[in-house]
Protein backbone atom coordinates (compact mmCIF):
# COMPACT_ATOMS: atom_id res chain seq x y z
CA UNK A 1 40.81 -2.90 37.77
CA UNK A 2 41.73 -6.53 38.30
CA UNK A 3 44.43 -8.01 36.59
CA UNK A 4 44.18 -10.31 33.69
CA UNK A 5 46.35 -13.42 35.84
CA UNK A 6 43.95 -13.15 38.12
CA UNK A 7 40.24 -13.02 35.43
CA UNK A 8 42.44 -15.99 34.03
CA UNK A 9 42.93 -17.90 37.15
CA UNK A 10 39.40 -17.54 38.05
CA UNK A 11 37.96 -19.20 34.86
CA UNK A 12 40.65 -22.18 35.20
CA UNK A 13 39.33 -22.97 38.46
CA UNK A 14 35.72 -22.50 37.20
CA UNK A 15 36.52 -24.98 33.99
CA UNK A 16 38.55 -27.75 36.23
CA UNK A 17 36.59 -28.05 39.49
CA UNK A 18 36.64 -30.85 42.20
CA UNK A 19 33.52 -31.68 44.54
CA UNK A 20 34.24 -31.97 48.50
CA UNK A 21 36.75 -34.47 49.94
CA UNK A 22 38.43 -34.11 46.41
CA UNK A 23 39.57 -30.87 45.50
CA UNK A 24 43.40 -31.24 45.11
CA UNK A 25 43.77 -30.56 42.07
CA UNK A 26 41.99 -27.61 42.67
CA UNK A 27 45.12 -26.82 45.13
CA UNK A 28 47.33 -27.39 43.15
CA UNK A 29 46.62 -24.83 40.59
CA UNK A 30 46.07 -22.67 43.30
CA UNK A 31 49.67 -23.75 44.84
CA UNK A 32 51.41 -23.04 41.29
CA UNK A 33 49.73 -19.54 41.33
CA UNK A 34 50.64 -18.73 44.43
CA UNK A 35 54.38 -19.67 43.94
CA UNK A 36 55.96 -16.96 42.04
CA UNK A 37 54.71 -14.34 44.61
CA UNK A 38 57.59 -15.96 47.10
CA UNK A 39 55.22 -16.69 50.16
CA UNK A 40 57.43 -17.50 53.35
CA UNK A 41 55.91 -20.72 53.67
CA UNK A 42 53.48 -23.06 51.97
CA UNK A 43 51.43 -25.38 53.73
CA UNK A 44 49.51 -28.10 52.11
CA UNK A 45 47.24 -30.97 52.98
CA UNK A 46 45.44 -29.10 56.05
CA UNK A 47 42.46 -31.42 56.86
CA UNK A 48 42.67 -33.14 53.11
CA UNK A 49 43.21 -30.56 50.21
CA UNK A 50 43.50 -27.61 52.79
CA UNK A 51 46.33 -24.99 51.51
CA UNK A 52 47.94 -21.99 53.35
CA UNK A 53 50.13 -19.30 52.31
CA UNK A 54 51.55 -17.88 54.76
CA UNK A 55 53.53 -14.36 54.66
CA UNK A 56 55.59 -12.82 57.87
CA UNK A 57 56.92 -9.50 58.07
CA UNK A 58 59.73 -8.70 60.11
CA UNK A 59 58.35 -7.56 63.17
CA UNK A 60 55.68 -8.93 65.21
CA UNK A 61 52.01 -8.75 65.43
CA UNK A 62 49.20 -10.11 64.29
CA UNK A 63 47.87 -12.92 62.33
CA UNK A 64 45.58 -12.34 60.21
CA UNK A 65 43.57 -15.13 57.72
CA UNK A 66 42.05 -14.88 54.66
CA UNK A 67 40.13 -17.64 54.17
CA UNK A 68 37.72 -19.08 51.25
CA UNK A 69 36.83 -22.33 50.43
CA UNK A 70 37.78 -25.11 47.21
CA UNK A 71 35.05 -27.41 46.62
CA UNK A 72 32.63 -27.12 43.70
CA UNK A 73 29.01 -29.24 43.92
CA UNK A 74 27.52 -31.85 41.78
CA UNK A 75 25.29 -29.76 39.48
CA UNK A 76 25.39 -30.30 35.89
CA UNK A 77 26.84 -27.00 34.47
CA UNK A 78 23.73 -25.90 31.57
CA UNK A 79 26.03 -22.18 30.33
CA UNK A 80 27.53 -22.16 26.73
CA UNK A 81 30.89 -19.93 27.86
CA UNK A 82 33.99 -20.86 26.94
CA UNK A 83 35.63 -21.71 30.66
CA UNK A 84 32.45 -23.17 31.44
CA UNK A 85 32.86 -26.74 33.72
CA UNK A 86 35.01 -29.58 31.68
CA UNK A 87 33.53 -32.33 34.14
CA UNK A 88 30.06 -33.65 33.88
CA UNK A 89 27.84 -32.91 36.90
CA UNK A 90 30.62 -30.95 38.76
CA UNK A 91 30.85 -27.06 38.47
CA UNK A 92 31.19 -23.97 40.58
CA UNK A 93 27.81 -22.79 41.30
CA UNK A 94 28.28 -20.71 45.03
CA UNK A 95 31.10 -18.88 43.84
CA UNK A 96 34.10 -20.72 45.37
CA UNK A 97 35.96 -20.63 41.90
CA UNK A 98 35.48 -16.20 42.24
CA UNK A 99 36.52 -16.70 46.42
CA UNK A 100 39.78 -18.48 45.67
CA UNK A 101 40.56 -16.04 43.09
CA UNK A 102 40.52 -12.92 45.51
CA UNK A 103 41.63 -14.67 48.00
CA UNK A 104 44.61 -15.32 45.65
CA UNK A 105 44.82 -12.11 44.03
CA UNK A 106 46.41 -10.64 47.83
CA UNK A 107 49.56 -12.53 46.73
CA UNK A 108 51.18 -10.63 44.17
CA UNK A 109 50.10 -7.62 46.77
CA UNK A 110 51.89 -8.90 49.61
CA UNK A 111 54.58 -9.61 47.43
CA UNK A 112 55.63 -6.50 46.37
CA UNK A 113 54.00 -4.11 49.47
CA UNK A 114 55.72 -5.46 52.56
CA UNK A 115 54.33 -4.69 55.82
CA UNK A 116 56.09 -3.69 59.08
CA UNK A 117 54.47 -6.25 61.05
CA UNK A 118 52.72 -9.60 61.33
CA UNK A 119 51.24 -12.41 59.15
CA UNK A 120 49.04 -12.44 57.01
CA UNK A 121 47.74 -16.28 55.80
CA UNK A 122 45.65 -17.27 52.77
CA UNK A 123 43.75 -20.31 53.49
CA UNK A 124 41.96 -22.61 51.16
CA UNK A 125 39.59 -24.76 52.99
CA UNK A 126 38.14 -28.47 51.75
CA UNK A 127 35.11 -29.64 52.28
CA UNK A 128 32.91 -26.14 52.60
CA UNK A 129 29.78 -27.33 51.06
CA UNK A 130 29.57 -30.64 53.20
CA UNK A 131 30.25 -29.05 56.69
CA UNK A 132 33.14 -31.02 57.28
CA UNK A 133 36.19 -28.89 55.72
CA UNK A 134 36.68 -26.01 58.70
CA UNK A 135 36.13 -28.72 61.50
CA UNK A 136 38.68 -30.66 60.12
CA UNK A 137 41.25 -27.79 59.35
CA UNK A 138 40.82 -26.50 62.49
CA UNK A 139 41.96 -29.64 64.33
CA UNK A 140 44.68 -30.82 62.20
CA UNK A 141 47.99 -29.38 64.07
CA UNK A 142 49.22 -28.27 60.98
CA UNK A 143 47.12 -25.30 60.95
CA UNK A 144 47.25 -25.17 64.94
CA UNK A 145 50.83 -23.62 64.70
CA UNK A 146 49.33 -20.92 62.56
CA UNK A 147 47.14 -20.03 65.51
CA UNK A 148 45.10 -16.38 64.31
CA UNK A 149 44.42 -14.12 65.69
CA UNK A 150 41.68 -13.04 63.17
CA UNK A 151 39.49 -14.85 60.15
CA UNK A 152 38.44 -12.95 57.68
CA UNK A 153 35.52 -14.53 54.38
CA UNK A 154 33.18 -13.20 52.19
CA UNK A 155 30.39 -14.74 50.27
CA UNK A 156 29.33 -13.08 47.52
CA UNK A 157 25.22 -12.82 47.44
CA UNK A 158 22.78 -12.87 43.98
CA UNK A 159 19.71 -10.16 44.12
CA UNK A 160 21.88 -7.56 46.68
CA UNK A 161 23.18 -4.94 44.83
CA UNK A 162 26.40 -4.98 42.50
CA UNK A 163 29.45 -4.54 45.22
CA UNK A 164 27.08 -3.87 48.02
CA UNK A 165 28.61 -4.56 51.18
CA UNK A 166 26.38 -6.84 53.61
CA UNK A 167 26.92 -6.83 57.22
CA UNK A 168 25.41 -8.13 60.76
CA UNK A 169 25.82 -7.79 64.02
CA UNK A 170 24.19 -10.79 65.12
CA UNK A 171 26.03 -13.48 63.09
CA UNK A 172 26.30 -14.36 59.27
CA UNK A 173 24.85 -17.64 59.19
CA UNK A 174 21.92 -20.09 60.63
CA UNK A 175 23.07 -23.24 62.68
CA UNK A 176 22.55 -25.76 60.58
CA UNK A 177 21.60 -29.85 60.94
CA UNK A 178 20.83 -32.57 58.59
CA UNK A 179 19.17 -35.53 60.43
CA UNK A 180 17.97 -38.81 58.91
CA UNK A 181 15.16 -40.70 61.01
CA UNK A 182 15.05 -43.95 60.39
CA UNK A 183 11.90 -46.08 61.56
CA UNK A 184 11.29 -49.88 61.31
CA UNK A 185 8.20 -52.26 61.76
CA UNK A 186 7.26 -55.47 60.21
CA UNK A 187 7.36 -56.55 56.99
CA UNK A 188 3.83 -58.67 55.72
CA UNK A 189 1.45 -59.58 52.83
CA UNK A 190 -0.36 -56.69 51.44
CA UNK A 191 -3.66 -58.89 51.93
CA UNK A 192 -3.19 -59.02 55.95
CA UNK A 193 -1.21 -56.33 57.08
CA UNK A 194 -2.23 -56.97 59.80
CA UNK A 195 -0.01 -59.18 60.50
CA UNK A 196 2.64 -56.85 60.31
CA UNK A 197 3.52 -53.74 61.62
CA UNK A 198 3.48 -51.24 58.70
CA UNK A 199 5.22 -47.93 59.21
CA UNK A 200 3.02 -45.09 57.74
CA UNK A 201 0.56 -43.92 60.10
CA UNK A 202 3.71 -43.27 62.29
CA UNK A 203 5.39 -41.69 59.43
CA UNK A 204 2.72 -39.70 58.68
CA UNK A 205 2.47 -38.55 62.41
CA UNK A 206 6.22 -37.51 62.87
CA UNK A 207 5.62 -35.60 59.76
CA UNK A 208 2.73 -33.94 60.92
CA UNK A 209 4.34 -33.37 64.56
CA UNK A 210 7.88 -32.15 63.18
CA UNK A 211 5.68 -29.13 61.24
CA UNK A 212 4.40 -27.59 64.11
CA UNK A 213 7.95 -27.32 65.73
CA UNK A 214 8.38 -24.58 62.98
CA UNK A 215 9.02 -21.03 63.99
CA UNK A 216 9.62 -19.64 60.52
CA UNK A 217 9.79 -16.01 61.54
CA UNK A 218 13.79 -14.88 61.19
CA UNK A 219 13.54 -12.17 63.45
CA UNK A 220 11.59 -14.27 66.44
CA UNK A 221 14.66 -15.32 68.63
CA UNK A 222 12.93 -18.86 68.71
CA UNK A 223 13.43 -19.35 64.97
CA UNK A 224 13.49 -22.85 63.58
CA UNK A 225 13.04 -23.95 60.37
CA UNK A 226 12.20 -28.08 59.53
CA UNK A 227 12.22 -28.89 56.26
CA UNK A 228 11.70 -32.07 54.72
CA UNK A 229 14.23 -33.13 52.19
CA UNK A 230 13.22 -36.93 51.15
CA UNK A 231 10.54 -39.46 52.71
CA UNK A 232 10.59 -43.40 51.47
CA UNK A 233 9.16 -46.17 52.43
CA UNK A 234 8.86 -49.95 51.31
CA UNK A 235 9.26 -50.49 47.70
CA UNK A 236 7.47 -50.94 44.61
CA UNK A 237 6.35 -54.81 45.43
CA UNK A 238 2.32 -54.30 45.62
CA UNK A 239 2.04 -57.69 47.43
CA UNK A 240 4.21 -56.56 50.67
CA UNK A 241 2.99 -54.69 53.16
CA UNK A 242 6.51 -52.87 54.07
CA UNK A 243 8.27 -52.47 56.95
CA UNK A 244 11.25 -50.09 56.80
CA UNK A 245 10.93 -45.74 56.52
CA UNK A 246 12.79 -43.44 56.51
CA UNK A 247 12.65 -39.31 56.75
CA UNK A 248 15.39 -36.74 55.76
CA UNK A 249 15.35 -33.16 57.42
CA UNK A 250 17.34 -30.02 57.74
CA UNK A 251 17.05 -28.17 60.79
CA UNK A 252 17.73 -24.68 61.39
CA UNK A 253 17.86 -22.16 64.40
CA UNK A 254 19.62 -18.82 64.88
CA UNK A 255 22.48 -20.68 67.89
CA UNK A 256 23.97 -23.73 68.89
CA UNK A 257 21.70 -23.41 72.35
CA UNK A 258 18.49 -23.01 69.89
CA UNK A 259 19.56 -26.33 67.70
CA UNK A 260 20.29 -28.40 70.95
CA UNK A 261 16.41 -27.48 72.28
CA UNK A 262 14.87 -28.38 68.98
CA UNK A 263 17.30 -31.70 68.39
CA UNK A 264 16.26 -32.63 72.09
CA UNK A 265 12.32 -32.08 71.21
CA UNK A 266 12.60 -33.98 67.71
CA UNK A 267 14.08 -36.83 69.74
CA UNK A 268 11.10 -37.23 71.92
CA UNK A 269 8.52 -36.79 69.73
CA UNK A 270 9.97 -39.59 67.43
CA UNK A 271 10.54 -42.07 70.35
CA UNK A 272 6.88 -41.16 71.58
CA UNK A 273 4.78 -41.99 67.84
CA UNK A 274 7.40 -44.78 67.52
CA UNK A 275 6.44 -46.35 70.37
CA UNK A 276 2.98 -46.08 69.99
CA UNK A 277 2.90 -47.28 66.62
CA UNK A 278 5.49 -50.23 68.08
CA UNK A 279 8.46 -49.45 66.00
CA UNK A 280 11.73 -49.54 66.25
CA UNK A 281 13.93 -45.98 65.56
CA UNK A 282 16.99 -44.90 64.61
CA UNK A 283 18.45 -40.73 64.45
CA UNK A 284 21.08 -39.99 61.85
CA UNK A 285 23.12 -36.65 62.29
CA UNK A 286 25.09 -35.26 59.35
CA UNK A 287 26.05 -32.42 57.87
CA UNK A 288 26.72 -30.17 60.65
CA UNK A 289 26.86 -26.21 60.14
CA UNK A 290 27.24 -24.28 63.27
CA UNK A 291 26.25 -20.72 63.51
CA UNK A 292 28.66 -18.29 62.17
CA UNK A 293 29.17 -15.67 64.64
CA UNK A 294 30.38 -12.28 64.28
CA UNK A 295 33.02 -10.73 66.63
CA UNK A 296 32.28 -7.13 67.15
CA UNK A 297 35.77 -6.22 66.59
CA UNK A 298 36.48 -8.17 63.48
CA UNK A 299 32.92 -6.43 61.86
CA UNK A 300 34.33 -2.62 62.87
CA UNK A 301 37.59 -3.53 60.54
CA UNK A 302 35.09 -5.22 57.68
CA UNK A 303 32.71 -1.63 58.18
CA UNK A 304 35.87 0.34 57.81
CA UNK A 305 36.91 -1.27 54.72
CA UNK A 306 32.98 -0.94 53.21
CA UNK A 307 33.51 2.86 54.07
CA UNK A 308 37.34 3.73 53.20
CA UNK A 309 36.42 1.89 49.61
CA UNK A 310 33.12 3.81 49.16
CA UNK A 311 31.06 0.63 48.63
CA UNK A 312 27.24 0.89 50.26
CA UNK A 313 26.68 -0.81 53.05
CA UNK A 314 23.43 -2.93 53.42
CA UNK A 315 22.85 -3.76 57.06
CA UNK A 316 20.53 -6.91 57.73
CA UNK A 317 18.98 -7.67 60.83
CA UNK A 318 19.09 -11.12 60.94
CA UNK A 319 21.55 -13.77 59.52
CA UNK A 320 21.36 -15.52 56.18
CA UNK A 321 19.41 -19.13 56.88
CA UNK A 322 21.77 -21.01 54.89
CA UNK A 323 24.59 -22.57 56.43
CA UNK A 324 27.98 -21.72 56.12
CA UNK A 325 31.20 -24.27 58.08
CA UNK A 326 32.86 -21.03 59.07
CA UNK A 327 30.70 -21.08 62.08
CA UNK A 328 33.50 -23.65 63.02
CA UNK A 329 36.17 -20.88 62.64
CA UNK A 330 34.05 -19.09 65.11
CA UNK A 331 34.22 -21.00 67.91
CA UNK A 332 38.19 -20.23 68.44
CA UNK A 333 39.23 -17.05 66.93
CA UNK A 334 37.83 -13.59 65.98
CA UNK A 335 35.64 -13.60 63.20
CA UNK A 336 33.52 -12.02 60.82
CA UNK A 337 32.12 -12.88 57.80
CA UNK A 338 30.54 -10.72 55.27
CA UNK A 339 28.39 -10.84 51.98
CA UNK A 340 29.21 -8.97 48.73
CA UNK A 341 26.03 -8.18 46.43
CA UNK A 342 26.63 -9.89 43.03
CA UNK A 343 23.57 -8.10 41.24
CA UNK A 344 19.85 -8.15 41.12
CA UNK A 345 20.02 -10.35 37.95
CA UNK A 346 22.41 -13.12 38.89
CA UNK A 347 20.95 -16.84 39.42
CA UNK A 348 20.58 -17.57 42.81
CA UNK A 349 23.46 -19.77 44.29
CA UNK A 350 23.20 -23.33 43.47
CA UNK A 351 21.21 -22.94 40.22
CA UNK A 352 22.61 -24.54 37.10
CA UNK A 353 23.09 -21.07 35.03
CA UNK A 354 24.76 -19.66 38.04
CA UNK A 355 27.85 -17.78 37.49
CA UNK A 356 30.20 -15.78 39.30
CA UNK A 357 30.14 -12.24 38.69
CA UNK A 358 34.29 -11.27 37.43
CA UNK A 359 33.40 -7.63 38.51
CA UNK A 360 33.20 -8.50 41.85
CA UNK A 361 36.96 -9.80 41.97
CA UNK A 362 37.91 -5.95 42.39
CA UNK A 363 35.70 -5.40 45.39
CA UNK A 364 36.34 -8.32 47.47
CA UNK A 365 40.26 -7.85 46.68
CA UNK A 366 39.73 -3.79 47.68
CA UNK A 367 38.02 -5.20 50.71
CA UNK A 368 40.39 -7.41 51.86
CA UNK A 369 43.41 -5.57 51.56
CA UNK A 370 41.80 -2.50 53.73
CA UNK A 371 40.98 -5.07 56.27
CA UNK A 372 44.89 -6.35 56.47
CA UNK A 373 46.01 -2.78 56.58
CA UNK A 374 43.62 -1.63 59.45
CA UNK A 375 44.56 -4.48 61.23
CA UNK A 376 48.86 -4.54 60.95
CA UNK A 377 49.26 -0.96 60.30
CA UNK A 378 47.68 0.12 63.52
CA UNK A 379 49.41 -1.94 65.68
């Protein structure tokens, strides 16, 4: 059973939520929770809104982080509840607000069940949804003195089965890359274009060239997914032939080595059609997710918690194609992600009538703590 504080604390955070880059008043409620559970040391402002708890025992050993992100999205809230979001076209629709709420409820645990050895650290990250949070976390020096040795996250996961464990070997998440293409010719009349140099045969052929880079397949180890997010071009002036396009993508490949090939072969073919159709380009990288990895030790402890807490475990063979910034935690420490099931009737993440499941606040809390005491009891 999870305790009241913590149901309460969860629909706060839902109610009063803060998109990336902005979520500080999402850490402070979060830092005035934490409080009266006497952490050694808080830590705030890690790479913007970032927050750490941080509790030592007396003797030493590992480090072990918790961590789970604060940022909401800008999605117009359409449920009736009573916590439901008090700030138009914000609200908590991947589950952060239910993440920071396990992730919290280890405090009043670690408070009154002392362990022998180590650190454990509760981390609130910025910034998740964007890309940017972990990145910049990681390389602020305030969290650099923390140095784990282990990061620990879940995510919880609509149409798996209620408190379903999900695990894989081969990584959690896809490497992910937003990319704006940007191509310009020559603005003329609409009467004589030719005159000009107008832009959408060589639109049209990037298009058609960037579809048949596609290896949609997730278990071909060549999988790539290109998918077009938002083509414009010109403007709504029937008497000019336009100049200016533009092309919005998300890329997606199983590794870092897989998203370098396909970035290098979308570069190519863009500078080959625009130079046959004479224009002039431009490549726009954003929104950067690396792969999350999973460390083969870090999984056995997340396994061992699924089995010592009797929750079925539902083993995929390839990762989830979404991405995920805690790829960024993975390229310095030992990681390993995992996804609870949050039921076969829960909206999908990102929908409007989404809404965290409460029941799964006693699983992921179960979860967590058997990972901390597999790790700093046995050493």
């Amino acid at each position: 059973m999870i305790e009241k504080d913590i149901l309460d604390l969860r629909r706060l955070l839902h109610a009063n939520p803060d998109i990336s880059n902005q979520e500080y008043g999402t850490a402070g409620l979060i830092k005035n929770f934490l409080a009266p559970y006497h952490p050694t040391e808080i830590i705030e402002g890690i790479g913007g809104a970032g927050l750490a708890a941080i509790y030592k025992f007396p003797k030493k050993g590992p480090t072990v982080a918790i961590r789970c992100e604060l940022d909401a999205l800008p999605i117009l809230e359409i449920n009736s509840f009573n916590h439901k979001s008090t700030k138009k076209g914000i609200s908590h629709k991947c589950g952060h607000d239910g993440h920071m709420a396990i992730v919290s409820a280890l405090a009043p645990w670690l408070d009154h069940k002392p362990l022998a050895c180590g650190t454990v650290v509760l981390l609130f990250q910025p910034a998740e949804e964007t890309g940017e949070g972990a990145k910049r976390l990681i390389e602020d020096e305030k969290f650099k003195k923390i140095h784990p040795d282990y990061v620990f996250a879940l995510h919880n996961i609509p149409k798996e089965p209620m408190h379903s464990i999900i695990l894989m070997d081969n990584g959690f998440s896809a490497e992910v890359q937003s990319v704006i293409i940007k191509v310009k010719g020559k603005e003329s009349h609409a009467s004589k274009p030719e005159n000009g140099i107008n832009p959408a045969l060589g639109i049209s052929k990037i298009i058609q060239k960037i579809s048949e880079l596609n290896v949609p397949e997730p278990s071909d180890s060549s999988f790539a997914l290109l998918t077009p997010i938002h083509i414009s071009m010109g403007q709504k002036s029937y008497g000019v032939s336009p100049a200016n396009g533009e092309l919005h993508y998300t890329l997606r490949t199983w590794s870092t080595a897989k998203m370098d090939g396909l970035k290098s072969k979308l570069i190519k073919l863009v500078e080959k059609i625009s130079h046959e159709h004479k224009l002039r380009y431009e490549l726009e990288w954003l929104e950067h997710f690396p792969a999350s990895s999973v460390d083969s030790e870090s999984n056995t402890f997340v396994r061992q918690a699924a089995e010592a807490n009797n929750l079925s475990i539902v083993q995929r063979k390839t990762p989830f194609k979404f991405g995920e910034d805690f790829g960024w935690f993975s390229k310095s420490y030992k990681t390993a992600m995992f996804g609870v099931g949050s039921g076969a009737s829960t909206p999908a993440l990102h929908n409007a009538d989404y809404e965290f499941p409460d029941e799964l606040l006693s699983t992921g809390v179960s979860m967590f703590k058997s990972i901390i005491l597999n790790i700093l009891l046995e050493k």
